[in-house]
Protein backbone atom coordinates (compact mmCIF):
# COMPACT_ATOMS: atom_id res chain seq x y z
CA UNK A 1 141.15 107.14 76.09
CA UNK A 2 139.66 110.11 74.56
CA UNK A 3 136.59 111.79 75.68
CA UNK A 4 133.96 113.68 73.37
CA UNK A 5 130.93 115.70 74.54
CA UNK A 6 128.02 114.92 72.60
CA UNK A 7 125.09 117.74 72.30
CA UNK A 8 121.61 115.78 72.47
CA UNK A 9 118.39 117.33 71.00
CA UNK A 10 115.04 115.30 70.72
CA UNK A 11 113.68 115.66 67.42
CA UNK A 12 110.17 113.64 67.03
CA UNK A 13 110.76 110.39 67.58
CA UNK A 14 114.77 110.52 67.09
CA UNK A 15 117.61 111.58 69.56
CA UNK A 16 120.09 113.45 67.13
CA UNK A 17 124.00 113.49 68.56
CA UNK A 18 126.56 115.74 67.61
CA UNK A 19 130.30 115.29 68.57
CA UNK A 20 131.25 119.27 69.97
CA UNK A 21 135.17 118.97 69.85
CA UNK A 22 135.41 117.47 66.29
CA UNK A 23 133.30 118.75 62.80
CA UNK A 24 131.87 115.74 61.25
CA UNK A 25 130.11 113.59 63.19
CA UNK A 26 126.40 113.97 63.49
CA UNK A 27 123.79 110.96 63.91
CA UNK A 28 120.74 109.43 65.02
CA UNK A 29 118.99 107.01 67.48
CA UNK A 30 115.64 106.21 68.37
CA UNK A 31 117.27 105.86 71.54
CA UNK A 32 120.01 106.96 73.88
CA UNK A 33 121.55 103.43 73.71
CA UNK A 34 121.02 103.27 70.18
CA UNK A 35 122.62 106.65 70.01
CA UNK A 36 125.41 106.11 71.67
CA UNK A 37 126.22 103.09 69.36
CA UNK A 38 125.94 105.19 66.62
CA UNK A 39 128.25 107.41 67.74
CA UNK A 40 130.83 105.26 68.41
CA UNK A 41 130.69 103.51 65.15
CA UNK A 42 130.85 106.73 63.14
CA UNK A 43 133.57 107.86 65.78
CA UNK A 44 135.58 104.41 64.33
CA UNK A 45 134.78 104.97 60.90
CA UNK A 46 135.64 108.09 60.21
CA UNK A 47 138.55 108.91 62.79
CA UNK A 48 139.87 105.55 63.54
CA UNK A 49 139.56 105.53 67.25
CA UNK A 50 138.05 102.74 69.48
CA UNK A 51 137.09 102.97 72.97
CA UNK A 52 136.06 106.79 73.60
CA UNK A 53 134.00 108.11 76.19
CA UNK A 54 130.94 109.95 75.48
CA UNK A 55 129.25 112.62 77.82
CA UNK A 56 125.88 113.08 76.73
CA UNK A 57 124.67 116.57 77.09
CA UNK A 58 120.93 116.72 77.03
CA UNK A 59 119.10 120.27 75.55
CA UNK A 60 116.17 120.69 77.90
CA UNK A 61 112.81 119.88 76.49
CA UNK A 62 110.21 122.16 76.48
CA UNK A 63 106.30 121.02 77.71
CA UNK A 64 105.25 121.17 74.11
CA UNK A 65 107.89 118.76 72.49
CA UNK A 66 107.78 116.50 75.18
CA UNK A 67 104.43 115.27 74.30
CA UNK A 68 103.38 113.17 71.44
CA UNK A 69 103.02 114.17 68.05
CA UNK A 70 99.38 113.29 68.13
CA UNK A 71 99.07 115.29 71.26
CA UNK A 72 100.23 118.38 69.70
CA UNK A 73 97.87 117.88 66.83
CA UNK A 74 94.98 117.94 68.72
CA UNK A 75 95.96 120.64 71.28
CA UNK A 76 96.20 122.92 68.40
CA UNK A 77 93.14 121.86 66.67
């Protein structure tokens, strides 16, 4: 079984994944779990490998990007 690290970043609404030992895989989720199925399917399309393990590594958020969109808006009105 092969395992891939996966670098996280929040970006709005999305969690955006991106495979660190192998170019070409890059994708979305609107969640972790939804991530992480993403992954793997790209992972089987475009390498041919089933059953990998992920490790997720998370970027820190900061205060500001933690918060709501709407949030932001109206903190820097």
């Amino acid at each position: 079984m092969t395992l891939y690290h996966v670098s996280v970043q929040r970006d709005g609404k999305w969690y955006v994944g991106r495979v660190l030992e192998r170019r070409g895989v890059t994708t979305q989720g609107r969640s972790l779990d939804e991530l992480v199925a993403m992954l793997r399917d790209a992972i089987e399309t475009l390498w041919n490998e089933r059953d990998v393990q992920l490790e997720l590594v998370l970027a820190p958020e900061s205060p500001a990007s933690a918060r709501p969109a709407r949030a932001r808006r109206k903190a820097s009105a």
